[in-house]
PDB file of N, CA and C in Angstrom:
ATOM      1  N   UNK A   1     128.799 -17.835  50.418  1.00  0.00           N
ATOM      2  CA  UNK A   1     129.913 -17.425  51.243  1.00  0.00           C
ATOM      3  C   UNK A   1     131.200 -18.007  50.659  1.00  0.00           C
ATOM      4  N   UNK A   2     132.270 -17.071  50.219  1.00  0.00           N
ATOM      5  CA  UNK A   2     133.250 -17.505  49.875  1.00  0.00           C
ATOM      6  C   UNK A   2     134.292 -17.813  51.145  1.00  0.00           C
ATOM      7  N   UNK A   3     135.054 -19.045  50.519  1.00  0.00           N
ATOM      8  CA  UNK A   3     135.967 -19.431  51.684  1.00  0.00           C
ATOM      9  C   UNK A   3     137.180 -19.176  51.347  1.00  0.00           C
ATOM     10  N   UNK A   4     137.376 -17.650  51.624  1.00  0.00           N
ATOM     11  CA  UNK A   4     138.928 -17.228  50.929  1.00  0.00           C
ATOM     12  C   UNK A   4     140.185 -17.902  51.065  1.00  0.00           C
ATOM     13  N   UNK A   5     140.751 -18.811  52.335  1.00  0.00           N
ATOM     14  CA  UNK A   5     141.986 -19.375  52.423  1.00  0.00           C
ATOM     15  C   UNK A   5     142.103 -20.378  51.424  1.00  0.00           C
ATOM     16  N   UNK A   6     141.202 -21.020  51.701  1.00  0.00           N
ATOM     17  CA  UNK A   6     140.766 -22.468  50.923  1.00  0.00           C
ATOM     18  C   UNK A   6     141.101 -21.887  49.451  1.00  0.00           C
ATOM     19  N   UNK A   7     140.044 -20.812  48.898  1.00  0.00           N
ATOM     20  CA  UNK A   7     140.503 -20.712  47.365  1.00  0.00           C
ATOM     21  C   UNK A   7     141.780 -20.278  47.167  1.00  0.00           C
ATOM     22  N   UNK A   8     142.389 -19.202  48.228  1.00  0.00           N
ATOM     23  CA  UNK A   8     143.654 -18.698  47.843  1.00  0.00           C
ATOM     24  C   UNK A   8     144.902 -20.059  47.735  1.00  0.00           C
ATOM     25  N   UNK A   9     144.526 -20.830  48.711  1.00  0.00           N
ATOM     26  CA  UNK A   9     145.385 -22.370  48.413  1.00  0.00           C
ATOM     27  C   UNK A   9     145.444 -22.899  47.251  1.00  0.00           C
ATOM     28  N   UNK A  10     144.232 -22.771  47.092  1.00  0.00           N
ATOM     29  CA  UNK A  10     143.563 -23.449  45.203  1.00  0.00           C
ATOM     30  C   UNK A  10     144.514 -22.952  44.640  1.00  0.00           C
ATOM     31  N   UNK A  11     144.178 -21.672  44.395  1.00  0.00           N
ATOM     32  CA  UNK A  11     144.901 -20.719  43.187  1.00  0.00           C
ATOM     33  C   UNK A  11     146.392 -21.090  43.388  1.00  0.00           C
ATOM     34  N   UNK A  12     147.055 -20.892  44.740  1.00  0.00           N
ATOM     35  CA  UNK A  12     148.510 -20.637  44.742  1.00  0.00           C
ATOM     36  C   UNK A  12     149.410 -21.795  44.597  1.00  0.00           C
ATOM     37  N   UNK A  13     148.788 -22.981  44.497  1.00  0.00           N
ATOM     38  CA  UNK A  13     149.153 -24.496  44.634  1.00  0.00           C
ATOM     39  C   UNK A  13     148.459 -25.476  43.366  1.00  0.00           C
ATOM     40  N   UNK A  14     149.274 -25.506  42.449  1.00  0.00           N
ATOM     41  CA  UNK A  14     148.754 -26.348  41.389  1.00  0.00           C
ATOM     42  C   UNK A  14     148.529 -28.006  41.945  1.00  0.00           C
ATOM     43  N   UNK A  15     149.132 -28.217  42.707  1.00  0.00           N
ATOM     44  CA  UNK A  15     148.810 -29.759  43.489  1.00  0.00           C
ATOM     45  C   UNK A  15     147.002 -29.826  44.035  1.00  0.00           C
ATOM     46  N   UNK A  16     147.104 -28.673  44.291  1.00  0.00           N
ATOM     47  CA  UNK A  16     145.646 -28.988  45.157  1.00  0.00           C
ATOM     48  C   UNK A  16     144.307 -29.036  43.743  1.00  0.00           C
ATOM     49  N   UNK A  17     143.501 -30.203  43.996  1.00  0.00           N
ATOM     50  CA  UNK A  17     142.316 -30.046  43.291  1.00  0.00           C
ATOM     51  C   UNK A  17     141.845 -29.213  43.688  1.00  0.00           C
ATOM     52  N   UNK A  18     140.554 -28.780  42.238  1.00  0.00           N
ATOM     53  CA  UNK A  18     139.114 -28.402  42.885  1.00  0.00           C
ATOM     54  C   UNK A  18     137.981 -29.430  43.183  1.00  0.00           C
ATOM     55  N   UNK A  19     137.390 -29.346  44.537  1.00  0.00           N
ATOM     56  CA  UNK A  19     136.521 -29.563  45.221  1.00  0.00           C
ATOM     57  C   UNK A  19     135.090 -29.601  44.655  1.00  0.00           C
ATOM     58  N   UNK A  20     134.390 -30.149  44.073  1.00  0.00           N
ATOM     59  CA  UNK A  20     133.156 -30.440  43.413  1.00  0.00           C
ATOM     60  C   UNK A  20     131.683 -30.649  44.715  1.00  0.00           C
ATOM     61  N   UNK A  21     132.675 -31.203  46.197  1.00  0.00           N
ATOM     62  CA  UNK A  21     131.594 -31.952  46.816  1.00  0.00           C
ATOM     63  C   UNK A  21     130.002 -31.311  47.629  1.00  0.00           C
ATOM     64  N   UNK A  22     130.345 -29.837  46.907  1.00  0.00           N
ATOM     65  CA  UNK A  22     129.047 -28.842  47.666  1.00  0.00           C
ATOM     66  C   UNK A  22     128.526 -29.365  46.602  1.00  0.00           C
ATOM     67  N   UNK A  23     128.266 -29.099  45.599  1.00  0.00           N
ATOM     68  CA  UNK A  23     127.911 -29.500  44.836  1.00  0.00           C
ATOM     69  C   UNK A  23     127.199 -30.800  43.456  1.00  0.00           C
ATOM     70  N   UNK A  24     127.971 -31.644  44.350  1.00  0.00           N
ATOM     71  CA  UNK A  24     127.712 -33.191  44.013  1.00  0.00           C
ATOM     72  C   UNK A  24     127.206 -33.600  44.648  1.00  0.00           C
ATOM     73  N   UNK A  25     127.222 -33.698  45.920  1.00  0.00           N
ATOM     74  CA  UNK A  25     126.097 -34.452  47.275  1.00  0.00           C
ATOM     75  C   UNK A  25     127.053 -35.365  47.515  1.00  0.00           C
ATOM     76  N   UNK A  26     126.614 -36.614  47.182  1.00  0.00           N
ATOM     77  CA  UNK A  26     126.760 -38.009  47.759  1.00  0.00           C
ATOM     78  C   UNK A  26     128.366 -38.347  47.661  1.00  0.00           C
ATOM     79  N   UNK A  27     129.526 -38.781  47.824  1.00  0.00           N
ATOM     80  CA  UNK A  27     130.868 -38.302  47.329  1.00  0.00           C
ATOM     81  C   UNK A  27     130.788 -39.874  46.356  1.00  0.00           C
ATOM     82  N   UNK A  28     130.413 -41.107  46.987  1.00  0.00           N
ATOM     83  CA  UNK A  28     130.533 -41.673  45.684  1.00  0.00           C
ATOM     84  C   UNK A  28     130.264 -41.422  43.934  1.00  0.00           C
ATOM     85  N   UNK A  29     128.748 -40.482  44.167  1.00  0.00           N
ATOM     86  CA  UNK A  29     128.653 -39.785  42.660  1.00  0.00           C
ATOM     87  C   UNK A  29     128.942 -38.397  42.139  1.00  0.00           C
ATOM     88  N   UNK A  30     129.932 -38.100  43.201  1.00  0.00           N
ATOM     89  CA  UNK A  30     130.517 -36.909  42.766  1.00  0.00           C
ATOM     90  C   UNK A  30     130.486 -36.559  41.598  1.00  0.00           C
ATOM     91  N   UNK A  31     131.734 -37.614  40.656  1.00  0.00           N
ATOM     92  CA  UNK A  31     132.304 -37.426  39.675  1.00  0.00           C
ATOM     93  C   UNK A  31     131.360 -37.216  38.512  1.00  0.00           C
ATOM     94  N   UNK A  32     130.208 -37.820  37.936  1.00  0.00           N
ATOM     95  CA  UNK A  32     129.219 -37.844  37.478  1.00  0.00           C
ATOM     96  C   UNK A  32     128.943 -36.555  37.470  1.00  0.00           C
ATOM     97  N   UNK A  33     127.923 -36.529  38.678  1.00  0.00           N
ATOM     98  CA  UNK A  33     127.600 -35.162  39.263  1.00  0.00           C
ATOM     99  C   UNK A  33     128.151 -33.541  39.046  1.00  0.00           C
ATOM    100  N   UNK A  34     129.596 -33.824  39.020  1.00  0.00           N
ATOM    101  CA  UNK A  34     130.725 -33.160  38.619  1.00  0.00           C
ATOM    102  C   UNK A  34     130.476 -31.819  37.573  1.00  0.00           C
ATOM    103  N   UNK A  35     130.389 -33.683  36.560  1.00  0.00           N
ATOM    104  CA  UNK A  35     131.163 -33.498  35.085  1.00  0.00           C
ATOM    105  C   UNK A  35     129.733 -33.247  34.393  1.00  0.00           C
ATOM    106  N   UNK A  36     128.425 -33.331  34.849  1.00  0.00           N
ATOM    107  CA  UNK A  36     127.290 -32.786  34.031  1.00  0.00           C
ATOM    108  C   UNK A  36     127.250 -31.358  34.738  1.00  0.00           C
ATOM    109  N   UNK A  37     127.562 -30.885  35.892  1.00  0.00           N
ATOM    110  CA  UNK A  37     127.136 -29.721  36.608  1.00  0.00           C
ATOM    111  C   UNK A  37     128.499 -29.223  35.336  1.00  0.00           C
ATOM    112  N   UNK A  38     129.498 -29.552  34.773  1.00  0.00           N
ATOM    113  CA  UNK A  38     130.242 -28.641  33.892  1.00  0.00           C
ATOM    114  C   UNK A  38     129.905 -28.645  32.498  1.00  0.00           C
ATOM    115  N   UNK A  39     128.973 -29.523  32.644  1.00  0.00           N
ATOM    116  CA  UNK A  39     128.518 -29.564  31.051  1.00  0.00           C
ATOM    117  C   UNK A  39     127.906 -28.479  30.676  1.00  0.00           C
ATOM    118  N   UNK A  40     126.426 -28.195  31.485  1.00  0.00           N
ATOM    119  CA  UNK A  40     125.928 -27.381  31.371  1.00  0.00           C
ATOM    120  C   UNK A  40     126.641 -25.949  31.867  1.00  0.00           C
ATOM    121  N   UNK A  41     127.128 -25.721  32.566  1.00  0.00           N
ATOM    122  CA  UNK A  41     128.147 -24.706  32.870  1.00  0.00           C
ATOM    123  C   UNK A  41     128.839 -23.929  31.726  1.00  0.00           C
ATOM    124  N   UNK A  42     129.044 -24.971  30.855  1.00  0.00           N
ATOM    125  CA  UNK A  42     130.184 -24.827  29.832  1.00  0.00           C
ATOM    126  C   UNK A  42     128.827 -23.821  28.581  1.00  0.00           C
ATOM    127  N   UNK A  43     127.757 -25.299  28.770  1.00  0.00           N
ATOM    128  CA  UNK A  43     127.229 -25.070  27.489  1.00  0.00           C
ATOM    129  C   UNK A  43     126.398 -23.433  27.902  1.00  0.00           C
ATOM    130  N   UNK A  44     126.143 -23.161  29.217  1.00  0.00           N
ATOM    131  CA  UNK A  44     125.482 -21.465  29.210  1.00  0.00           C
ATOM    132  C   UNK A  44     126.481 -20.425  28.977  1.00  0.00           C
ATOM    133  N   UNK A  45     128.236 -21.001  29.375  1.00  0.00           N
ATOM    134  CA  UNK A  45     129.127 -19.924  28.766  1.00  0.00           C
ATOM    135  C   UNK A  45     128.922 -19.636  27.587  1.00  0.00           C
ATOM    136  N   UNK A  46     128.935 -20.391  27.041  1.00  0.00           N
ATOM    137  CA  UNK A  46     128.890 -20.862  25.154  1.00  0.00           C
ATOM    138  C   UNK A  46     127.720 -20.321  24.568  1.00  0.00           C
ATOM    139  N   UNK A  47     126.865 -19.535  25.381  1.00  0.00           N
ATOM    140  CA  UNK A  47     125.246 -19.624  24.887  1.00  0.00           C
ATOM    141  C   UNK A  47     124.957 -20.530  24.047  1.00  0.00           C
ATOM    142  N   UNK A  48     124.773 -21.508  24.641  1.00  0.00           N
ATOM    143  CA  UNK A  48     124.041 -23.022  24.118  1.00  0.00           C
ATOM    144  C   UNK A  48     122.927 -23.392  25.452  1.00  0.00           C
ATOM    145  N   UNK A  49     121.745 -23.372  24.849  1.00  0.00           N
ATOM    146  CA  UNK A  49     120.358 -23.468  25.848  1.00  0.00           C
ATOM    147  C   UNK A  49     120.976 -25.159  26.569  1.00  0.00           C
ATOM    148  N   UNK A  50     120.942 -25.362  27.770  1.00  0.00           N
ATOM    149  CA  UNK A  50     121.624 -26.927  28.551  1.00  0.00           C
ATOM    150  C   UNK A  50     120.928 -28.066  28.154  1.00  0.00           C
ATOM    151  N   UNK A  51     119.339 -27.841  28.279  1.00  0.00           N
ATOM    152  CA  UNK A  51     118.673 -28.919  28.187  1.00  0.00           C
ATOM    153  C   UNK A  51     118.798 -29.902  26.533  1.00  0.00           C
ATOM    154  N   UNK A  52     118.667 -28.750  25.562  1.00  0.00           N
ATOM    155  CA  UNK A  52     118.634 -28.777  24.112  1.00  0.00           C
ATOM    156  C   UNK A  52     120.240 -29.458  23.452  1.00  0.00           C
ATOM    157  N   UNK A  53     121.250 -28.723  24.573  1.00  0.00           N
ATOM    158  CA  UNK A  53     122.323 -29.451  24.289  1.00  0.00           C
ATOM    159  C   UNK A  53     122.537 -30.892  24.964  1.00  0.00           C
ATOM    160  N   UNK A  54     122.421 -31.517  26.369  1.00  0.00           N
ATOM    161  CA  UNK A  54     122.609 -32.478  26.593  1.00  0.00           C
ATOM    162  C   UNK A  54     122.079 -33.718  25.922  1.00  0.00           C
ATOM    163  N   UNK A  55     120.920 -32.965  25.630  1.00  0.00           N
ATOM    164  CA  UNK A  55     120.200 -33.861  25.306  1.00  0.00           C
ATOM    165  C   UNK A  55     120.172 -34.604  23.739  1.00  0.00           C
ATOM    166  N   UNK A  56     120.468 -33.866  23.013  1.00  0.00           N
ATOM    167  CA  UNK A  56     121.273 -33.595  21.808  1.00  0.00           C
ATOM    168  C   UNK A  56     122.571 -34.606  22.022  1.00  0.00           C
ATOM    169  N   UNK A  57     123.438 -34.297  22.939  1.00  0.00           N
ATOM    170  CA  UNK A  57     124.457 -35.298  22.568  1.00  0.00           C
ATOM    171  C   UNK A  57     124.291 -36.217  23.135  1.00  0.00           C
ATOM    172  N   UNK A  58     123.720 -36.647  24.252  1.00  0.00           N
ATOM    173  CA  UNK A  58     123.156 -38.421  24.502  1.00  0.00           C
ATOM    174  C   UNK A  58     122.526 -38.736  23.775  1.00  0.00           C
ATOM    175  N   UNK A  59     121.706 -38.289  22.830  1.00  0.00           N
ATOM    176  CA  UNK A  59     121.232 -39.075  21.582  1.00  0.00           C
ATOM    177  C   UNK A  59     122.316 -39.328  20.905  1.00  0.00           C
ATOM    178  N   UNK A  60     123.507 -38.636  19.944  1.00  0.00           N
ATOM    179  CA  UNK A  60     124.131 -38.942  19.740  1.00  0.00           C
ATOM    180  C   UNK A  60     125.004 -39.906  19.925  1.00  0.00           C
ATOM    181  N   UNK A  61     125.653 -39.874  21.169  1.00  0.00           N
ATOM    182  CA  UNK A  61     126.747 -40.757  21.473  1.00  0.00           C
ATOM    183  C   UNK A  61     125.666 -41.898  21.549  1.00  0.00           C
ATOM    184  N   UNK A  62     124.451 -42.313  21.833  1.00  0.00           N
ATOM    185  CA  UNK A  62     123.343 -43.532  21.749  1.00  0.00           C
ATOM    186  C   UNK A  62     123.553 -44.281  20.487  1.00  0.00           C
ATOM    187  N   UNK A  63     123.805 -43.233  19.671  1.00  0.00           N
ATOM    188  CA  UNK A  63     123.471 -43.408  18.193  1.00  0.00           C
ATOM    189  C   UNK A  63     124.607 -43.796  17.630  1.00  0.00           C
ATOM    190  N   UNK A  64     126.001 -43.778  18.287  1.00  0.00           N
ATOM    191  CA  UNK A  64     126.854 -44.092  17.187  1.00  0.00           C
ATOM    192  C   UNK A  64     127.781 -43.106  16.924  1.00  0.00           C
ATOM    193  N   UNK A  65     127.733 -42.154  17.892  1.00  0.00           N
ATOM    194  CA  UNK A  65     128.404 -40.720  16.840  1.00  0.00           C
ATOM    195  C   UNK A  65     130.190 -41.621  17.346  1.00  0.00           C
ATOM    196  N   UNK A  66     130.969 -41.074  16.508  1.00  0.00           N
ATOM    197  CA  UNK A  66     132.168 -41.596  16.558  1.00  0.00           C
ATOM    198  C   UNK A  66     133.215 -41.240  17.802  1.00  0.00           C
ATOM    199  N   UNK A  67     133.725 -41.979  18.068  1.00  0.00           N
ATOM    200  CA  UNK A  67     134.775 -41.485  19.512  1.00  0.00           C
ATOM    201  C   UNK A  67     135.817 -40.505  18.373  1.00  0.00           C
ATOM    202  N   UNK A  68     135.949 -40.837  17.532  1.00  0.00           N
ATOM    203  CA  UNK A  68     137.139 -39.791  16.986  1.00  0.00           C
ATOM    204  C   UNK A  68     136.322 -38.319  16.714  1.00  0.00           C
ATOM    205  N   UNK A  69     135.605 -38.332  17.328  1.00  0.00           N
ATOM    206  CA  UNK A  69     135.162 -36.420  16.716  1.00  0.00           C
ATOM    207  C   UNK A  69     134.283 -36.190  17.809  1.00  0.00           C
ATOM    208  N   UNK A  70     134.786 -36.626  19.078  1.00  0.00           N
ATOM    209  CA  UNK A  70     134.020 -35.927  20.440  1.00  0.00           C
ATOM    210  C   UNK A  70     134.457 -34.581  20.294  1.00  0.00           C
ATOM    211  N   UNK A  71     135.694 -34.218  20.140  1.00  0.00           N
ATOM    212  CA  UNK A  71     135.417 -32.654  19.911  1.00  0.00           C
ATOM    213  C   UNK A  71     134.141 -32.226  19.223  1.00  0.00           C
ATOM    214  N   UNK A  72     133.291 -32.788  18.199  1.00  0.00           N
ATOM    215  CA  UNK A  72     132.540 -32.123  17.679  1.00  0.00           C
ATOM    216  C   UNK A  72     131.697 -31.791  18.763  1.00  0.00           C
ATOM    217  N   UNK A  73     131.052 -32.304  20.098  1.00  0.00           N
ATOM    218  CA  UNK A  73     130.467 -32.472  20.478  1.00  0.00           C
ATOM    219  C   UNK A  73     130.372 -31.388  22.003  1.00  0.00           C
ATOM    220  N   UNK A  74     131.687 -30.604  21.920  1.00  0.00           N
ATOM    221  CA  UNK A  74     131.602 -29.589  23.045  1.00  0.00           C
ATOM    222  C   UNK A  74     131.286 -28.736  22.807  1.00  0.00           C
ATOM    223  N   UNK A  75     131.017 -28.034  23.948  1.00  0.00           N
ATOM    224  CA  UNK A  75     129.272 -26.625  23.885  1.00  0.00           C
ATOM    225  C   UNK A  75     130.229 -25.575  22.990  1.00  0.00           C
ATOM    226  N   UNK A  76     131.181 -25.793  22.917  1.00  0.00           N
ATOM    227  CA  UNK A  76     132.409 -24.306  22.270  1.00  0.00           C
ATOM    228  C   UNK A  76     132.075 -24.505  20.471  1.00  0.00           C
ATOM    229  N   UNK A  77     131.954 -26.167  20.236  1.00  0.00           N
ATOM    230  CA  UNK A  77     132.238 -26.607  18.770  1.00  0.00           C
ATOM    231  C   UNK A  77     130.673 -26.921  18.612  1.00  0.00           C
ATOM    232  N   UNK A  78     129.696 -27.060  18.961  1.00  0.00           N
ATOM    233  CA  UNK A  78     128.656 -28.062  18.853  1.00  0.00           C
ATOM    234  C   UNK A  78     127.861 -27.632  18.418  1.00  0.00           C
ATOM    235  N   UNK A  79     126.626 -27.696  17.084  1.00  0.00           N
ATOM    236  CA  UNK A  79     125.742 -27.313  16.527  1.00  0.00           C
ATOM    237  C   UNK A  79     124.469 -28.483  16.726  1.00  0.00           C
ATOM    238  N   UNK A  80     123.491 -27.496  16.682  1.00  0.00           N
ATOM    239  CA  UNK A  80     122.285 -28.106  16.414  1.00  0.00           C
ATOM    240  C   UNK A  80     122.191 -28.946  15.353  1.00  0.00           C
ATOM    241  N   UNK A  81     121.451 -30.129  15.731  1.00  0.00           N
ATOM    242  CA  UNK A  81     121.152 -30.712  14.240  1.00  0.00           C
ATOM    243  C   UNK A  81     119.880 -30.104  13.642  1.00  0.00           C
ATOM    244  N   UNK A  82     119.995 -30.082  12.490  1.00  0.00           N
ATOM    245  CA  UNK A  82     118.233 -29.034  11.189  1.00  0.00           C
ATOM    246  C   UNK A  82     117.904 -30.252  10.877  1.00  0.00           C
ATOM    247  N   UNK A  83     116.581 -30.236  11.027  1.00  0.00           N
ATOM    248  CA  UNK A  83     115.138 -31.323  10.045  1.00  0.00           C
ATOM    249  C   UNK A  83     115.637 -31.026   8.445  1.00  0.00           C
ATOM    250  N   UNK A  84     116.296 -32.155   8.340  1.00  0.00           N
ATOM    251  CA  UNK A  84     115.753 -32.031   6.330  1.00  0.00           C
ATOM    252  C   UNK A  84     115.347 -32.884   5.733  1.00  0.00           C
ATOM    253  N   UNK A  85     114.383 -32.279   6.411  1.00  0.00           N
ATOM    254  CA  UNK A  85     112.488 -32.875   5.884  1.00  0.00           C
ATOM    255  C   UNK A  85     112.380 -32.269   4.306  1.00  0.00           C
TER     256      UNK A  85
END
């Protein structure tokens, strides 16, 4: 069910956030909650499979990958890593 006033406020008022909290549950872990519900969001726009990508870059960033090339790392820029075995 869309809540037309509410979004038409959204849209017509750059002051007003968007609202995450149907969606997040608990409001302390919203933000979290948030920002992975856009990860994957992002990465099915992108046709990038979610699981294969998240998972993919928490190894990474685990590993060391560099803060200067997080761009590499969004579902728009982001490649699989290949076995070269």
């Amino acid at each position: 069910m869309i809540r037309w006033s509410p979004l038409c406020s959204f849209l017509n008022d750059g002051r007003i956030e968007l609202d995450t909290n149907t969606v997040a549950g608990i409001r302390r872990r919203r933000r979290p909650t948030g920002n992975l519900c856009s990860l994957i969001t992002n990465a099915k726009l992108n046709e990038v499979e979610p699981f294969a990508y998240v998972k993919d870059v928490l190894e990474r960033m685990s590993s060391g990958h560099p803060m200067s090339r997080l761009d590499d790392l969004l579902p728009w820029n982001w490649q699989p890593k290949t076995d070269k075995s």
